[in-house]
C-alpha atoms as a PDB file:
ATOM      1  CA  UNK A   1       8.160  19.495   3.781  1.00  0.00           C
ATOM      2  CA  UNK A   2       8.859  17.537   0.705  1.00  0.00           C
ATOM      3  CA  UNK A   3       7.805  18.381  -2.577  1.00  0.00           C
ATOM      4  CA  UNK A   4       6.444  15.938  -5.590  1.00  0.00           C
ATOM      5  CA  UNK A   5       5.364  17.266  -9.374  1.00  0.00           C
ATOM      6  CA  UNK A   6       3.144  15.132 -11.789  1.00  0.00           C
ATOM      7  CA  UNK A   7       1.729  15.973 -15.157  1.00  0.00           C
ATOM      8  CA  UNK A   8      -1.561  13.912 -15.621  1.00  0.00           C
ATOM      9  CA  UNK A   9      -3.435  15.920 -18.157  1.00  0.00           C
ATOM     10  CA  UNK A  10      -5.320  19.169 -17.199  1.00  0.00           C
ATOM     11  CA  UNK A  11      -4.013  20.447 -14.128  1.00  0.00           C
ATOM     12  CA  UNK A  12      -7.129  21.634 -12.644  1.00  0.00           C
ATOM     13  CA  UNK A  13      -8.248  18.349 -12.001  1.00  0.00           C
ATOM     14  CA  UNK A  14      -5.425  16.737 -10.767  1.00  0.00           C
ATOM     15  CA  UNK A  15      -4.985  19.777  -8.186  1.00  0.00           C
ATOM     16  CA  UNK A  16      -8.100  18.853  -7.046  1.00  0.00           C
ATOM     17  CA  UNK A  17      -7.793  15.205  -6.659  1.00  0.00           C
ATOM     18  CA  UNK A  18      -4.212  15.840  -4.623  1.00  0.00           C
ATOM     19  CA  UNK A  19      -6.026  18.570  -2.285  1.00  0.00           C
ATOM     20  CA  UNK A  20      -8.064  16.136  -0.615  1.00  0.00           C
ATOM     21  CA  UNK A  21      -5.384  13.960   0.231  1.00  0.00           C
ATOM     22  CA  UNK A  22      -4.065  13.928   4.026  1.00  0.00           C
ATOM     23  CA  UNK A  23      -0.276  15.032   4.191  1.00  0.00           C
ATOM     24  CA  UNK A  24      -0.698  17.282   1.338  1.00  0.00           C
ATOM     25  CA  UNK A  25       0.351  20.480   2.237  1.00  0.00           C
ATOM     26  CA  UNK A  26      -0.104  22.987  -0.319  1.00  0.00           C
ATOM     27  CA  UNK A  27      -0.421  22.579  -3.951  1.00  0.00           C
ATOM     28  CA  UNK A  28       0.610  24.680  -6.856  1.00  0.00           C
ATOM     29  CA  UNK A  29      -0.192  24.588 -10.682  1.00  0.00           C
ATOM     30  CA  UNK A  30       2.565  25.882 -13.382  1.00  0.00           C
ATOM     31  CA  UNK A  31       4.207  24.574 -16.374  1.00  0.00           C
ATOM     32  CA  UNK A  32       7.317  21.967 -16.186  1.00  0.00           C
ATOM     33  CA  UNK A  33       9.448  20.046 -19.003  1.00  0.00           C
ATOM     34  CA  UNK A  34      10.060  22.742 -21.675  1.00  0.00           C
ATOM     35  CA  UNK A  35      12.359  25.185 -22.798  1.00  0.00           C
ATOM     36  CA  UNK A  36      10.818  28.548 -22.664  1.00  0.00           C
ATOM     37  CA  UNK A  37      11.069  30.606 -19.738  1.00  0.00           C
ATOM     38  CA  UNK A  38       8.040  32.013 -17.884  1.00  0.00           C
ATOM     39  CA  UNK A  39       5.396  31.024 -20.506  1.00  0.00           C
ATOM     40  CA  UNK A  40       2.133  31.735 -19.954  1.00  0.00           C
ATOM     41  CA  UNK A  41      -1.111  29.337 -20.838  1.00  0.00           C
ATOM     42  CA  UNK A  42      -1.419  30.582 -23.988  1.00  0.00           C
ATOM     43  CA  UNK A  43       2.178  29.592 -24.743  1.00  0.00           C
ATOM     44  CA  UNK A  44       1.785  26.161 -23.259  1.00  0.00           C
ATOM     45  CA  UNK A  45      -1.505  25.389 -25.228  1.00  0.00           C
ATOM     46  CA  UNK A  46       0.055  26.207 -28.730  1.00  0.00           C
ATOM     47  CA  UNK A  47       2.248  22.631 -27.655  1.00  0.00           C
ATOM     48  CA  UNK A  48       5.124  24.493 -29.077  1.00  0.00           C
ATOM     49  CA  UNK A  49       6.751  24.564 -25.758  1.00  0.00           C
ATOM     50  CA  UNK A  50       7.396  21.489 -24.522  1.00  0.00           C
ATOM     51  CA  UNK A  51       5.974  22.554 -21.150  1.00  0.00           C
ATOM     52  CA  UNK A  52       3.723  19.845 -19.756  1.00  0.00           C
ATOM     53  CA  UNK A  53       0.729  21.720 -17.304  1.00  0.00           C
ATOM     54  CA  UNK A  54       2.017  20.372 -14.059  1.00  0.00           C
ATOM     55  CA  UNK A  55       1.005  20.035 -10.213  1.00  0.00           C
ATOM     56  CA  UNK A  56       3.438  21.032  -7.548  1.00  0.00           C
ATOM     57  CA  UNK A  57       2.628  19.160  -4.366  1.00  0.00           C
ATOM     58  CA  UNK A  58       4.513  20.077  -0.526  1.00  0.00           C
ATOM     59  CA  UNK A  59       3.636  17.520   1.725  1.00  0.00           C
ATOM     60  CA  UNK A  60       4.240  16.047   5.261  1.00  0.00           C
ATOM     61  CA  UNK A  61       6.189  12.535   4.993  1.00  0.00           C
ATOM     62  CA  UNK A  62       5.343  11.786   8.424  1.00  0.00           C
ATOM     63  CA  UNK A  63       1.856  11.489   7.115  1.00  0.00           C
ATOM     64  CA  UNK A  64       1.954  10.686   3.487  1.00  0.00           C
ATOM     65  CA  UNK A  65       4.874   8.639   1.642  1.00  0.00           C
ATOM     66  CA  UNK A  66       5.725   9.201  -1.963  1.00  0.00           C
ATOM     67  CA  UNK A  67       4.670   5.634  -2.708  1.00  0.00           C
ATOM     68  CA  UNK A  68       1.059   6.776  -1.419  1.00  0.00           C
ATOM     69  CA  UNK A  69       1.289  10.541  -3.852  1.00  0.00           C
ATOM     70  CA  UNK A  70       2.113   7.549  -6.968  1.00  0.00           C
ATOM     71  CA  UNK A  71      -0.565   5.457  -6.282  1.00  0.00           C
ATOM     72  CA  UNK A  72      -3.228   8.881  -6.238  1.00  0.00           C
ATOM     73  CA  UNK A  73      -1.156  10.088  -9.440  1.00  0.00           C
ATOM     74  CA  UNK A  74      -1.765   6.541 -11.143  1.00  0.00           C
ATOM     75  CA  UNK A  75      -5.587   6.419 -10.206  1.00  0.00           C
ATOM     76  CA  UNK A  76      -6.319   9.441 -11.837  1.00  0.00           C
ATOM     77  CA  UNK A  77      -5.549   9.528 -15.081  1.00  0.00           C
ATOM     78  CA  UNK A  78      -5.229   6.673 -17.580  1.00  0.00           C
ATOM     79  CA  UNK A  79      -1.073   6.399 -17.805  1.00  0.00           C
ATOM     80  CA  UNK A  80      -1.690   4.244 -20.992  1.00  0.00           C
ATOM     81  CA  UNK A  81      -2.582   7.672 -22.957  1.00  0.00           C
ATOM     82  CA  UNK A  82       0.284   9.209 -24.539  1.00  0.00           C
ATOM     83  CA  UNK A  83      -0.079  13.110 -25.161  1.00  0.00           C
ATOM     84  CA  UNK A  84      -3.374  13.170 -23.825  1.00  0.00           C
ATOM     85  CA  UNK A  85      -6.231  12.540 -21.055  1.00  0.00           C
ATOM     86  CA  UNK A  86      -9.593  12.354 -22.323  1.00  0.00           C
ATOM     87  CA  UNK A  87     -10.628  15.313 -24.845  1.00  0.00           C
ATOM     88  CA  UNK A  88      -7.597  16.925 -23.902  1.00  0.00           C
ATOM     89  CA  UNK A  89      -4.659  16.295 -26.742  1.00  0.00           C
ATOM     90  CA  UNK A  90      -1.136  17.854 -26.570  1.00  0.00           C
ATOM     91  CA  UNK A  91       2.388  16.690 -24.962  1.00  0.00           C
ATOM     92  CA  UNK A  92       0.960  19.694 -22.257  1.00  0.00           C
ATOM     93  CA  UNK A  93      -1.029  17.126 -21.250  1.00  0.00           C
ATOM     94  CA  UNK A  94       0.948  14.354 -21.110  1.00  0.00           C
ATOM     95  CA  UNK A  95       1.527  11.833 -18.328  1.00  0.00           C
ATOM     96  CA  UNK A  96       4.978  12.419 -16.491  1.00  0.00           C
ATOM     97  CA  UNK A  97       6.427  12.052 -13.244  1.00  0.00           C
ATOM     98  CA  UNK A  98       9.181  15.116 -12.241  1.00  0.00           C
ATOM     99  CA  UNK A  99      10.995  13.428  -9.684  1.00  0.00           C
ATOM    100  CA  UNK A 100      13.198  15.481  -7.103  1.00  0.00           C
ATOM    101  CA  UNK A 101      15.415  13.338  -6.605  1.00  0.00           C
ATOM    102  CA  UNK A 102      17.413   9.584  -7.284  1.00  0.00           C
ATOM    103  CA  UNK A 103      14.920   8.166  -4.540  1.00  0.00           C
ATOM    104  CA  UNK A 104      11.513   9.671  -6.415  1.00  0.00           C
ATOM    105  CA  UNK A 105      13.282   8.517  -9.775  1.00  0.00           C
ATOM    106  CA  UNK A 106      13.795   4.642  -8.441  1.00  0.00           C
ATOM    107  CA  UNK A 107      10.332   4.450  -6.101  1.00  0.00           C
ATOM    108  CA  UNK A 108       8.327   6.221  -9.596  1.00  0.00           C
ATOM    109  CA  UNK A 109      10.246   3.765 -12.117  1.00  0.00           C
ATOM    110  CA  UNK A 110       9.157   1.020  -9.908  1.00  0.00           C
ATOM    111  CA  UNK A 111       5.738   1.700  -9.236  1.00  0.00           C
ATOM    112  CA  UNK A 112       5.391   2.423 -13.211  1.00  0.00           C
ATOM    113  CA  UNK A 113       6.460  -0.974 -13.885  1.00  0.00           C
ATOM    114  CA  UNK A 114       4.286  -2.593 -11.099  1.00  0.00           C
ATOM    115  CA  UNK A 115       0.835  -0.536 -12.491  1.00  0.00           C
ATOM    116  CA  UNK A 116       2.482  -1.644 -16.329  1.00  0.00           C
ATOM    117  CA  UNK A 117       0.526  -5.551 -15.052  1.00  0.00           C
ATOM    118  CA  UNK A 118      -2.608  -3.767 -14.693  1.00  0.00           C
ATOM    119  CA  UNK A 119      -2.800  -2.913 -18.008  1.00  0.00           C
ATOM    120  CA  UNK A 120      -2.692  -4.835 -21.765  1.00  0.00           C
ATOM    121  CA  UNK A 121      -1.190  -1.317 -23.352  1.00  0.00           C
ATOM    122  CA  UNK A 122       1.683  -0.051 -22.809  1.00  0.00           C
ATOM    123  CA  UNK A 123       1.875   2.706 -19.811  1.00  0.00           C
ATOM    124  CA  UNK A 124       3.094   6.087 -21.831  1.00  0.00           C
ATOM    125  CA  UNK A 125       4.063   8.275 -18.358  1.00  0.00           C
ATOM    126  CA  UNK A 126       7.412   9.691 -18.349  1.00  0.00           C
ATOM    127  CA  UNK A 127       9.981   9.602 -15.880  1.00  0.00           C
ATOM    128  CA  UNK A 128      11.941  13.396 -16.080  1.00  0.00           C
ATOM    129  CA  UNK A 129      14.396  15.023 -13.972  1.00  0.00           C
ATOM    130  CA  UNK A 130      12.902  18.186 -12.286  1.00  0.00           C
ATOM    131  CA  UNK A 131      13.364  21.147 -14.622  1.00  0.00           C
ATOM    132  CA  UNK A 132      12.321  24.949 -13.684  1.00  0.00           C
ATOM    133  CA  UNK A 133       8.595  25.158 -12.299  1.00  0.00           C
ATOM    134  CA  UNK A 134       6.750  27.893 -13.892  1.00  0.00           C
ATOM    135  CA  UNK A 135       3.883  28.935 -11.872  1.00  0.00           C
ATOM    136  CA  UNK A 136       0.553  29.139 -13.673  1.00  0.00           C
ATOM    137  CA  UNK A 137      -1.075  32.242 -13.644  1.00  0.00           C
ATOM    138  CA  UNK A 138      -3.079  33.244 -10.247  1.00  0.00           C
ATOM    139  CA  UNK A 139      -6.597  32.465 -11.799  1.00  0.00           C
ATOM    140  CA  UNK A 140      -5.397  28.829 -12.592  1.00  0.00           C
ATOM    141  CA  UNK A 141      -4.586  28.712  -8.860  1.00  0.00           C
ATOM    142  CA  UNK A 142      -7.279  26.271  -6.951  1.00  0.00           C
ATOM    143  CA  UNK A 143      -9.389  26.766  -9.822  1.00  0.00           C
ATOM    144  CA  UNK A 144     -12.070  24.065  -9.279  1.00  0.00           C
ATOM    145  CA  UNK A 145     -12.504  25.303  -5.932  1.00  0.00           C
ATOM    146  CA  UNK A 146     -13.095  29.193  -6.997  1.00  0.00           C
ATOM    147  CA  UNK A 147     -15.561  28.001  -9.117  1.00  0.00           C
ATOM    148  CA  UNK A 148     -17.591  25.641  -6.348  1.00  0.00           C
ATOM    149  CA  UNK A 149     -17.006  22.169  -8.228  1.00  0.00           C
ATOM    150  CA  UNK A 150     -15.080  19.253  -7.408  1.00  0.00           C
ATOM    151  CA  UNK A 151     -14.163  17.857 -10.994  1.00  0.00           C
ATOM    152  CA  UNK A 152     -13.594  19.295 -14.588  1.00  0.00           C
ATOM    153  CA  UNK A 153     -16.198  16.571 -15.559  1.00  0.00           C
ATOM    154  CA  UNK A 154     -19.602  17.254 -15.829  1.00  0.00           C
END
């Protein structure tokens, strides 16, 4: 298994988009990018931390590439957004690819500046090394899926 870790706004939603992906494994929300240990939601949502909420994907490469995970992570959010997706503002939600490794860092700064000619703003999604993942809590967990829907819109 190979893992892959995007911010793309509220994590909830992104989990949910990744889930239904074939060669996705298992999936995992936390917190990614900052500088406290452990913090908790509360923490991250005061945007003191410099956490960013944060999917944690395992998948199968003989099934899905890392090219195909950037083109899903791209799709789903609006990469032109910086700080924010939709109602949601804060650097937790920013757009940012964690990559695991020089490979993920060349094939994500690559794709970034091939999806940069679909768009007449500037694309704000970061390119970080892989800091500590900090598991959300449990209830964050699949959340969309405890509570029967299949998107945080309504």
């Amino acid at each position: 298994m190979k893992k892959a870790t995007f911010g793309a706004g509220c994590f909830w939603g992104v989990e949910a988009k990744f889930q239904k992906i074939k060669g996705v494994i298992n999936t995992k929300v936390g917190y990614m990018g900052g500088n406290l240990k452990n913090p908790t939601y509360e923490e991250v949502c005061t945007d003191k931390t410099g956490h960013a909420e944060a999917i944690q994907i395992e998948y199968d490469s003989k099934h899905i590439s890392f090219e195909e995970l950037l083109k899903v992570f791209w799709d789903i959010h609006d990469p032109t957004q910086k700080n924010r997706q939709g109602p949601d503002v804060g650097r937790q939600y920013r757009s940012v690819i964690f990559y695991h490794n020089l490979e993920q860092k060349k094939l994500a700064e690559k794709s970034k500046k091939q999806i940069q000619k679909k768009y007449s703003k500037p694309i704000a999604t970061e390119i970080s090394p892989v800091k500590e993942f900090y598991p959300a809590e449990e209830y964050h967990q699949k959340y969309l899926e405890k509570q029967g829907r299949a998107s945080c819109r309504f």
